[in-house]
Structure formats: structure tokens, C-alpha cells
Protein backbone atom coordinates (compact mmCIF):
# COMPACT_ATOMS: atom_id res chain seq x y z
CA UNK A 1 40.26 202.23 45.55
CA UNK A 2 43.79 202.24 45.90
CA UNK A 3 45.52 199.75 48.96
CA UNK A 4 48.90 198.14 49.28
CA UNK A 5 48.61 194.55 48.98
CA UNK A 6 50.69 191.34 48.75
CA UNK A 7 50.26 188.78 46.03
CA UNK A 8 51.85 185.51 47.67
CA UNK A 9 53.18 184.12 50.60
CA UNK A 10 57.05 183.49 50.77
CA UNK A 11 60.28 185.19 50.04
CA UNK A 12 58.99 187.18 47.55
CA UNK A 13 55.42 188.74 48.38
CA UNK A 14 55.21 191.19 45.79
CA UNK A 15 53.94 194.14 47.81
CA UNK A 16 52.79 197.20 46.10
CA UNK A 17 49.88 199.30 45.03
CA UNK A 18 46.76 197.94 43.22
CA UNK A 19 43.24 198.95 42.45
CA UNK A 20 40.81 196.88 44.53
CA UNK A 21 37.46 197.04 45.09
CA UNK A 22 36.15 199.15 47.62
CA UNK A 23 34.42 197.10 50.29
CA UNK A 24 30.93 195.91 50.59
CA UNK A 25 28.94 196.37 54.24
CA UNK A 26 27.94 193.38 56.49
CA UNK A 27 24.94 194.91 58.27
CA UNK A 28 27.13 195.00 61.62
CA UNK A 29 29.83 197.16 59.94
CA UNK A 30 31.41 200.51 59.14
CA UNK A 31 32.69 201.83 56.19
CA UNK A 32 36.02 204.67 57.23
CA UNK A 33 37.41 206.28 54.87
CA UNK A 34 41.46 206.07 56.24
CA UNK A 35 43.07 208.58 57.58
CA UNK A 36 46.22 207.36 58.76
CA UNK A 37 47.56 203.77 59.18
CA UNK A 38 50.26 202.89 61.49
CA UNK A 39 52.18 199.01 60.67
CA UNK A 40 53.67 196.41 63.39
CA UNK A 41 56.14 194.35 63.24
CA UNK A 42 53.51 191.39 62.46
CA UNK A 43 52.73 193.47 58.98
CA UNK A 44 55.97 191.85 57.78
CA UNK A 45 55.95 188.89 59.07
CA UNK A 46 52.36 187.73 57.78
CA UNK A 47 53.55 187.86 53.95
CA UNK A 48 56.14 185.46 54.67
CA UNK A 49 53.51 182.50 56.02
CA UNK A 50 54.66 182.12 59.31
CA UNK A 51 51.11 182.99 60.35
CA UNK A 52 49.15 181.36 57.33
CA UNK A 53 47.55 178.84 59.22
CA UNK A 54 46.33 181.03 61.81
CA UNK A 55 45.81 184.82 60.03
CA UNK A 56 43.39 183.57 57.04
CA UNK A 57 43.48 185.96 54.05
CA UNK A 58 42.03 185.39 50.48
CA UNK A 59 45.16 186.91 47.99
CA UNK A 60 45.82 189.08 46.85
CA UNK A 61 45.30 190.90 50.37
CA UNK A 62 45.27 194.13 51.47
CA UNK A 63 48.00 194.45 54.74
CA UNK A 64 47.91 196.62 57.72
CA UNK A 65 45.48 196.31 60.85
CA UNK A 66 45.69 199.63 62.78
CA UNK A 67 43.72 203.03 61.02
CA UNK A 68 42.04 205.92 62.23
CA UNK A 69 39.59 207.99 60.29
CA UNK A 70 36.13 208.52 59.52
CA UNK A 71 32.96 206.65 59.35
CA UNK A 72 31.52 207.04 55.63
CA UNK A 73 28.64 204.29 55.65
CA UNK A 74 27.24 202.31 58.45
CA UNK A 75 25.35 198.32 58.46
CA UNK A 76 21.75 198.10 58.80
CA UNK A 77 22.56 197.04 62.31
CA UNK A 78 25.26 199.48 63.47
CA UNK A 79 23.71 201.13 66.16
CA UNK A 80 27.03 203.01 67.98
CA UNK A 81 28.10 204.86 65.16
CA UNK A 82 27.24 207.30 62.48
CA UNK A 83 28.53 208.89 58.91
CA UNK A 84 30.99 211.40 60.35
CA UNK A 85 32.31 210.24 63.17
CA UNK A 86 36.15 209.92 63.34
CA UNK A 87 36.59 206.74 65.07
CA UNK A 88 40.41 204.57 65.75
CA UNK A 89 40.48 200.56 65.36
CA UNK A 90 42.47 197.39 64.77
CA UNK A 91 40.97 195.12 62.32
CA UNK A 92 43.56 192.64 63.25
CA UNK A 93 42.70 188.75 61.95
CA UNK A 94 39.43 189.66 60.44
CA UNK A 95 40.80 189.23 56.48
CA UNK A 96 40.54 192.91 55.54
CA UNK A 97 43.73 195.51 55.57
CA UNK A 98 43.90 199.10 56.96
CA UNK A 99 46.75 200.44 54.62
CA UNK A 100 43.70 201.31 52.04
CA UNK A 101 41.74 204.24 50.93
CA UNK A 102 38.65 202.69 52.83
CA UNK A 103 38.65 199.80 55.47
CA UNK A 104 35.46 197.89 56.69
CA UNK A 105 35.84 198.03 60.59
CA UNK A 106 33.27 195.66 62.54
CA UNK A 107 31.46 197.71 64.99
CA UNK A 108 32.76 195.68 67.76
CA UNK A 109 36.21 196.51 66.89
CA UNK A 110 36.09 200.59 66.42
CA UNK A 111 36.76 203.69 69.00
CA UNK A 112 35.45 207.13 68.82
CA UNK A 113 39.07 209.00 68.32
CA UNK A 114 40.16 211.00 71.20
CA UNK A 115 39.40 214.62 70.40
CA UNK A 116 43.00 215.32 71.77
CA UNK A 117 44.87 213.17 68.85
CA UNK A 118 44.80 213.71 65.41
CA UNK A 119 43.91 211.10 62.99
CA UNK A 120 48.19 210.05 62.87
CA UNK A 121 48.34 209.89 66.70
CA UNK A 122 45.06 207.78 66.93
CA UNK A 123 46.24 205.28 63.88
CA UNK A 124 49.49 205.10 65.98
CA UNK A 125 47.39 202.96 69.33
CA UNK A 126 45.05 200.08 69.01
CA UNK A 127 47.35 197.19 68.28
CA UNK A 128 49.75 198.66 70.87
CA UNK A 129 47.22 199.57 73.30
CA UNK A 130 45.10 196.48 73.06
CA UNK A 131 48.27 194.30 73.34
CA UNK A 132 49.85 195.85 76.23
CA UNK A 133 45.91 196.05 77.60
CA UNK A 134 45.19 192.28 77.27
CA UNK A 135 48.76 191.19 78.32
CA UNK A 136 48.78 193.37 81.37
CA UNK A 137 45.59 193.81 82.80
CA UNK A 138 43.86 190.47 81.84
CA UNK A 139 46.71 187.72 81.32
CA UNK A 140 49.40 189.13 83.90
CA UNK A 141 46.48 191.11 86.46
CA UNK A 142 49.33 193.36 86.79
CA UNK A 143 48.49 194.95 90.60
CA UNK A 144 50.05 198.22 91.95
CA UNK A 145 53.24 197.26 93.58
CA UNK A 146 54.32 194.37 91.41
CA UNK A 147 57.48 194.46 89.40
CA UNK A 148 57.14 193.99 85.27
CA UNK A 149 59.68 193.46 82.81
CA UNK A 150 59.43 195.51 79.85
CA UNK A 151 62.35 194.33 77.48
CA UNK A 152 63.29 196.79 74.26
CA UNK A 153 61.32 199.96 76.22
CA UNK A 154 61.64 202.57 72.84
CA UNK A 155 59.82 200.09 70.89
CA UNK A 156 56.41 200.52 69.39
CA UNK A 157 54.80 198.30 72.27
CA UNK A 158 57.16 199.07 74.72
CA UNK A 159 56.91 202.78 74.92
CA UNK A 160 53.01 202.09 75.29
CA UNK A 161 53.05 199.14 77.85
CA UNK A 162 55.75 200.82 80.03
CA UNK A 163 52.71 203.84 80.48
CA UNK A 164 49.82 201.38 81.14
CA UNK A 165 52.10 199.69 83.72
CA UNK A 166 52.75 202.83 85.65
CA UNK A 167 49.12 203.86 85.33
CA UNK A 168 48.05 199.99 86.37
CA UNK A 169 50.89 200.93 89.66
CA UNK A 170 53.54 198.71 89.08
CA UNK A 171 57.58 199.33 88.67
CA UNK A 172 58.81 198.48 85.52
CA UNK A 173 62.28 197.48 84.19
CA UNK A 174 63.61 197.64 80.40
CA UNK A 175 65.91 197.45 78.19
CA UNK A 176 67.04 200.08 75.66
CA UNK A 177 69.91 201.42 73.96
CA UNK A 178 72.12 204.34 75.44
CA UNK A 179 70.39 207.22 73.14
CA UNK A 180 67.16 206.19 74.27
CA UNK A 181 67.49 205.87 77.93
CA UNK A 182 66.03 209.19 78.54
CA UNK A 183 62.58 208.63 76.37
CA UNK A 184 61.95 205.34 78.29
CA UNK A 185 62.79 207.28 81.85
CA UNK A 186 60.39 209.64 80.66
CA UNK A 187 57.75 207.31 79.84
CA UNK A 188 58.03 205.86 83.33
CA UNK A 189 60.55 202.74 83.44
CA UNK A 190 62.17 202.85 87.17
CA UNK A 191 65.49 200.05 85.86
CA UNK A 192 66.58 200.74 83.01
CA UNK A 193 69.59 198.23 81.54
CA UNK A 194 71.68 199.67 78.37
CA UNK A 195 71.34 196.32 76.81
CA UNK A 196 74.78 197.58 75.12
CA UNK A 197 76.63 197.87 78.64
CA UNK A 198 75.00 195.15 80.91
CA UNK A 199 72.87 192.02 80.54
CA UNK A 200 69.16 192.42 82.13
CA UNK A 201 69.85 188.69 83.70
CA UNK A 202 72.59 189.22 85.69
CA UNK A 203 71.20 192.98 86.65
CA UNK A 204 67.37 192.70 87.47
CA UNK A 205 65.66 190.37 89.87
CA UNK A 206 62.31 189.50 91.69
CA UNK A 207 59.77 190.39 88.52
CA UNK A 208 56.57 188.87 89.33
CA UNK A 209 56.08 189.15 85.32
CA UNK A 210 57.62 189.80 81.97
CA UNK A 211 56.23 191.03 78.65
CA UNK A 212 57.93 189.29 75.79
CA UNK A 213 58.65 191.32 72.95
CA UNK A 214 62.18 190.51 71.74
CA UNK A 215 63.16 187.03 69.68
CA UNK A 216 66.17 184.71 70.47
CA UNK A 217 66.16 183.33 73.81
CA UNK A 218 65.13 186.41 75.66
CA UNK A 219 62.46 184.69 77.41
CA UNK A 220 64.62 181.62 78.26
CA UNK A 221 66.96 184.31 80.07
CA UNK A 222 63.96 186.30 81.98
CA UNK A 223 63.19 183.15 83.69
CA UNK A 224 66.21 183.71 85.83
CA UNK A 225 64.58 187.20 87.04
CA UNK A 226 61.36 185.92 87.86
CA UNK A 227 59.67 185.55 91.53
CA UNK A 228 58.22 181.70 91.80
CA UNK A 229 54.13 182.31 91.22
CA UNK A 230 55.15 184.81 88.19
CA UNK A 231 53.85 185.03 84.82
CA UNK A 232 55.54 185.53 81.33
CA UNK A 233 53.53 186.69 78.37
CA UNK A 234 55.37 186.71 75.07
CA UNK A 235 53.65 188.31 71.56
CA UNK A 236 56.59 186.81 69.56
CA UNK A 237 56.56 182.90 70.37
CA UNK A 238 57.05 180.59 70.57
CA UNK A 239 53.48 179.90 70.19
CA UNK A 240 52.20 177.26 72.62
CA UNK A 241 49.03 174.79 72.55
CA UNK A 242 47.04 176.63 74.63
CA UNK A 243 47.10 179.40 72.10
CA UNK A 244 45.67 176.78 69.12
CA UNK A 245 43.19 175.65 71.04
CA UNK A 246 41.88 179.31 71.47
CA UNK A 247 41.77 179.88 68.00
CA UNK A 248 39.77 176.40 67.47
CA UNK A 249 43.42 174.77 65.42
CA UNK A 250 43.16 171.30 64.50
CA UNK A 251 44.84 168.16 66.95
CA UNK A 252 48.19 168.62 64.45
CA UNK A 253 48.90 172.60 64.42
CA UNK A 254 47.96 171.98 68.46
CA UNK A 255 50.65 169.20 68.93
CA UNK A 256 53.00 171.36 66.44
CA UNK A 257 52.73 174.24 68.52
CA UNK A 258 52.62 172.02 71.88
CA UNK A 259 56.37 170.88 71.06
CA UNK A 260 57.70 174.79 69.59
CA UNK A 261 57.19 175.51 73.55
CA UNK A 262 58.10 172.65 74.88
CA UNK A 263 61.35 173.96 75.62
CA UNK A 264 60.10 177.44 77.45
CA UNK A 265 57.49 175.70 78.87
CA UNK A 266 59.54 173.11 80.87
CA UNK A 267 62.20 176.11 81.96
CA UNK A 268 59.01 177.49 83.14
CA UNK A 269 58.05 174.68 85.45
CA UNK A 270 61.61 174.25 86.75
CA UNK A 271 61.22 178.00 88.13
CA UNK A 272 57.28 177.75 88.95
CA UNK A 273 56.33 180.36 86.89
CA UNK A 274 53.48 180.44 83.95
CA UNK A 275 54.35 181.18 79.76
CA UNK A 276 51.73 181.91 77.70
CA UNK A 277 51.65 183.18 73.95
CA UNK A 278 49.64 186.08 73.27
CA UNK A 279 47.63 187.22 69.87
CA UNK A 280 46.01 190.68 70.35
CA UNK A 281 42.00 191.02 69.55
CA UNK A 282 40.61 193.51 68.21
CA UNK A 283 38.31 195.10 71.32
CA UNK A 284 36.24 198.46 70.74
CA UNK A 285 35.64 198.58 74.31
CA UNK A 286 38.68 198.39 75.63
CA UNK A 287 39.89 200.89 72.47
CA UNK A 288 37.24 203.03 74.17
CA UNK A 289 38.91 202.78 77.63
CA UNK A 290 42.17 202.79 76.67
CA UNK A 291 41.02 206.51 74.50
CA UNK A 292 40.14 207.49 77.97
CA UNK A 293 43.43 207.18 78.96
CA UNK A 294 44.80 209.26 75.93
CA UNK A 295 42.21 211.82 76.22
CA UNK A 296 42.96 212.98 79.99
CA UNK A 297 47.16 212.29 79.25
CA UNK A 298 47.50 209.69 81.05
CA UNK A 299 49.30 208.23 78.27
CA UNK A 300 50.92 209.80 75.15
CA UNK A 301 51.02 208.58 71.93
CA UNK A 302 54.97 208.45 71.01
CA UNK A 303 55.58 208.38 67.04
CA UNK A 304 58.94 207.78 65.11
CA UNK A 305 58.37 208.63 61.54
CA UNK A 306 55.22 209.26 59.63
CA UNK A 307 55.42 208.30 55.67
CA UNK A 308 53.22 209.62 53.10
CA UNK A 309 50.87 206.93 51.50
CA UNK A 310 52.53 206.77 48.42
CA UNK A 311 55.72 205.33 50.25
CA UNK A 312 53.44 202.62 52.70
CA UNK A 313 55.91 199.99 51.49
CA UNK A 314 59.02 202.69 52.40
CA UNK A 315 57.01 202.46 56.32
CA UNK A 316 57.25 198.48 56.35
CA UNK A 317 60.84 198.31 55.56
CA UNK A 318 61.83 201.63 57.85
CA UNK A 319 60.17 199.18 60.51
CA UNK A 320 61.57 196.22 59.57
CA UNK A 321 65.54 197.57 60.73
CA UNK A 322 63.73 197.32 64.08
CA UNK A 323 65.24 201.23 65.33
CA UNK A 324 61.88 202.76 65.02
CA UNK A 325 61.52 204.86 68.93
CA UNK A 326 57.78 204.32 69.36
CA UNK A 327 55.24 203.73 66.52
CA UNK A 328 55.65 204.34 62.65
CA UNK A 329 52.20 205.77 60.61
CA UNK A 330 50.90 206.39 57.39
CA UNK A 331 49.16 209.16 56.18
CA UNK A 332 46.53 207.90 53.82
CA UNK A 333 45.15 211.64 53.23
């Protein structure tokens, strides 16, 4: 089957096209035939090795985590699904890509699609969903009436977690660019801060929590926003101990990781607020709630630019100038 790969780690990763085998069945598995495939930001940042020690892949291997399409083959074991249903997952961490002809999904980790989306909308939500899901509802317990900080509001996880906030009842403030200040109003953000006008430190204050999703010292200057007793969730580092022992790292990839936050961690303190580092999981019952959602409107899928499957490696680097407004998909067939 055909599936874009990448040969090596480093600078040069040699993504492109190859023939690869199509899968073989664990007897607690599916076998979908792809759809569509939508790519995240962590798609190009796994070929360079920053996530080697944590991600494990056998290489040459096949990238992407989010698909949608339809169950071919099912495990002896499989009792949720059947050939022919048109299910939505992220595969996320478990050493097989998406951005193929066929994907193995775990059962655990698939969705029955949404009748209301099509097979590009669906592809375009787990790894956005289940983020924003896990950050908001079970790190932050986001309540109605509490204040979240939402920075870079057009992205691909912004433009999902600024719904799920609303729905969960809280106000949420972002950042965004002047063009895009309307799509994030209409998604729901109540302060918005044209990041190219004003700085959201010296503009926004008492957030009981803030969603990292922007590098540099972003986090370092949300601190100053936050309410003592608040909690800040980042998904792009620095990762901290806590999160190696999770994933069952060894003592020196704990310490390493122990003194990348050391930094965050004591600003933290000073201001009596919590960090953590988040890694999304793949869920299929919280895919399943979060479809709920979708299915009754409650949140929309919002999509940027959908690429043929012959230009997959076009999609990475489209993403990778980081002006994408909402997700960017694949359509495998």
C-alpha cells in the first residue's frame, strides 16, 4: 500500500512516498481503509528527534496520527465495531501512521464518525478534540464561570478548545492576528488581543488557567495573568518530570526533563499557580463524546486547506509556516 513515510531522524528525514506493507491485525484491532488524514504541528516535529525518546517508531515509519474512514477488517476480539462502519481516530504514540492507504486503529482508540461530517471534517478532530478534552476538562476541571486563556485562537487547537471552553461555561481570552479576529469571535472568545497591536500581558488579567500552545516564553509571560490557585497546561514544553514519569522514562530523561522546567516551574511557585506538560492519548470514548458534540453543533469542525494525497508532504510544509486558520487534511481517496 502506498503511505508517506520518513527514513531518518534529523535535518534531513527524507519524507516521501513508498510501498509498505499493508498492516497485519492484533486480535483487539481494526483495519480502515483512510479516508482523509488531517497533520499537527507534532507531524513535523517527530522526524527531527525531538520526541525520539518518548514517540518509539521502527524506520522507516509511516507519519500522521489523525484519519477518518472505514472499518475493512476487524480482530478476533473487536467486539464494538464491524466491516463498514466509518469510524474517526488518533493513533497517536502507538508506532503506526495515518497518512496511509490503510491504518490499524486499536479499538480503544476509534469513534463511530458523526453522520453530520464527512470523512475530511471527521479526520480534521481527534488530536484537537482529545487535546483540548484532556487539557480542559481533566487537567484544568475548567468550571462554568472561570476565565481560560486561549493564546493563537485561529490555530488548529485553538479554534477547537476556544468551543469546548464555551460549551464547558467558561470566558475565554486569545490571541490572533487582525484578519482573524472575527473567526475566533465567532467561535466564542469574549477578549480577544491583536497580538500585532497589544501584548496579552499587559491587557488580560485574573485567568484561573491557560492553555499553552505557542513556543518562546509565552508561558513565562501568562504567569503574570494568572489568579493564585490557577493552572497552566502547555502541549509545547517544556516538558517537565512529572510527564516522564507518566510515560514510565528512565531516572536520566526524568532528571533531563526535571531541569528543561525548572525555570517555568519555579515562576510558577513564585505566583502559586500549577504547570504541567501535556501529551494527548488516544481515547475512543471521549472521541465518542466529543462526536456528540459535533453531531448536535455544538461545535464545528473549522478547516484551512485540504490537499490531495498525492501532495501529503505539500500539507506538512503548508502547516509548518504556522498561518493555517483551523485544521489542514488530506484526502487519501
Amino acid at each position: 500500500m502506498k503511505a508517506l513515510t520518513f527514513k531518518r531522524y534529523g535535518k534531513t528525514p527524507d519524507i516521501g512516498f513508498a510501498e509498505v506493507p499493508r498492516p497485519t491485525l492484533k486480535p483487539d484491532e481494526l483495519l480502515v481503509e483512510v479516508h482523509a488524514a488531517a497533520v499537527n504541528p507534532i507531524d513535523n516535529m517527530i522526524p527531527t528527534g525531538l520526541f525520539k525518546a518518548v514517540v518509539k517508531l521502527q524506520l522507516p515509519a509511516v507519519m500522521g496520527s489523525d484519519l477518518a474512514g472505514v472499518v475493512t477488517e476487524v480482530g478476533s476480539r473487536v467486539t464494538r465495531f464491524k466491516p463498514g462502519d466509518a469510524v474517526f481516530a488518533s493513533i497517536f504514540g502507538i508506532g503506526t501512521g495515518a497518512i496511509a492507504e490503510f491504518a490499524v486503529v486499536p479499538e480503544s482508540a476509534a469513534a463511530l464518525k458523526p453522520d453530520k461530517l464527512d470523512f475530511v471534517q471527521a479526520a480534521s478532530i481527534p488530536m484537537v478534540g482529545l487535546t483540548s478534552w484532556q487539557a480542559l476538562k481533566e487537567r484544568m476541571k475548567l468550571r462554568p464561570g472561570q476565565k481560560v486563556f486561549i493564546p493563537a485562537g485561529s490555530g488548529g487547537i485553538g479554534t477547537f478548545a476556544i468551543q469546548l471552553a464555551k460549551h464547558l461555561g467558561a470566558r475565554v481570552g486569545t490571541t490572533t492576528s487582525t484578519g482573524n479576529v472575527e473567526l475566533v469571535r465567532s467561535l466564542g472568545a469574549d477578549e480577544i488581543v491583536d497580538y500585532k497591536k497589544q501584548e496579552f500581558e499587559k491587557v488580560l488579567r485574573g485567568y484561573d488557567a491557560v492553555l499553552g500552545t505557542v513556543r518562546g516564553d509565552a508561558m513565562e509571560k501568562a504567569v503574570g495573568i494568572l489568579k493564585p490557585g490557577a493552572a497552566m497546561v502547555s502541549l509545547v514544553g517544556p516538558l517537565d518530570a512529572a510527564f516522564a514519569r507518566a510515560r514510565g522514562l528512565d531516572f536520566f530523561l526524568t532528571f533531563v526533563f526535571g531541569m528543561m522546567s525548572r525555570k517555568i516551574m519555579r515562576l510558577a511557585k513564585q505566583h502559586e499557580v500549577s504547570y504541567s506538560f501535556l501529551f494527548a492519548h488516544p481515547d475512543g470514548a471521549q472521541l465518542a463524546q466529543i462526536g456528540e458534540l459535533l453531531q448536535t453543533e455544538r461545535i464545528r469542525p473549522v478547516i484551512d486547506k485540504v490537499f490531495p494525497f498525492e501532495q501529503a508532504k505539500e500539507a506538512l510544509d503548508y502547516l509548518a509556516q504556522g498561518r493555517a486558520k483551523g485544521k489542514v487534511v488530506i484526502k487519501v481517496r
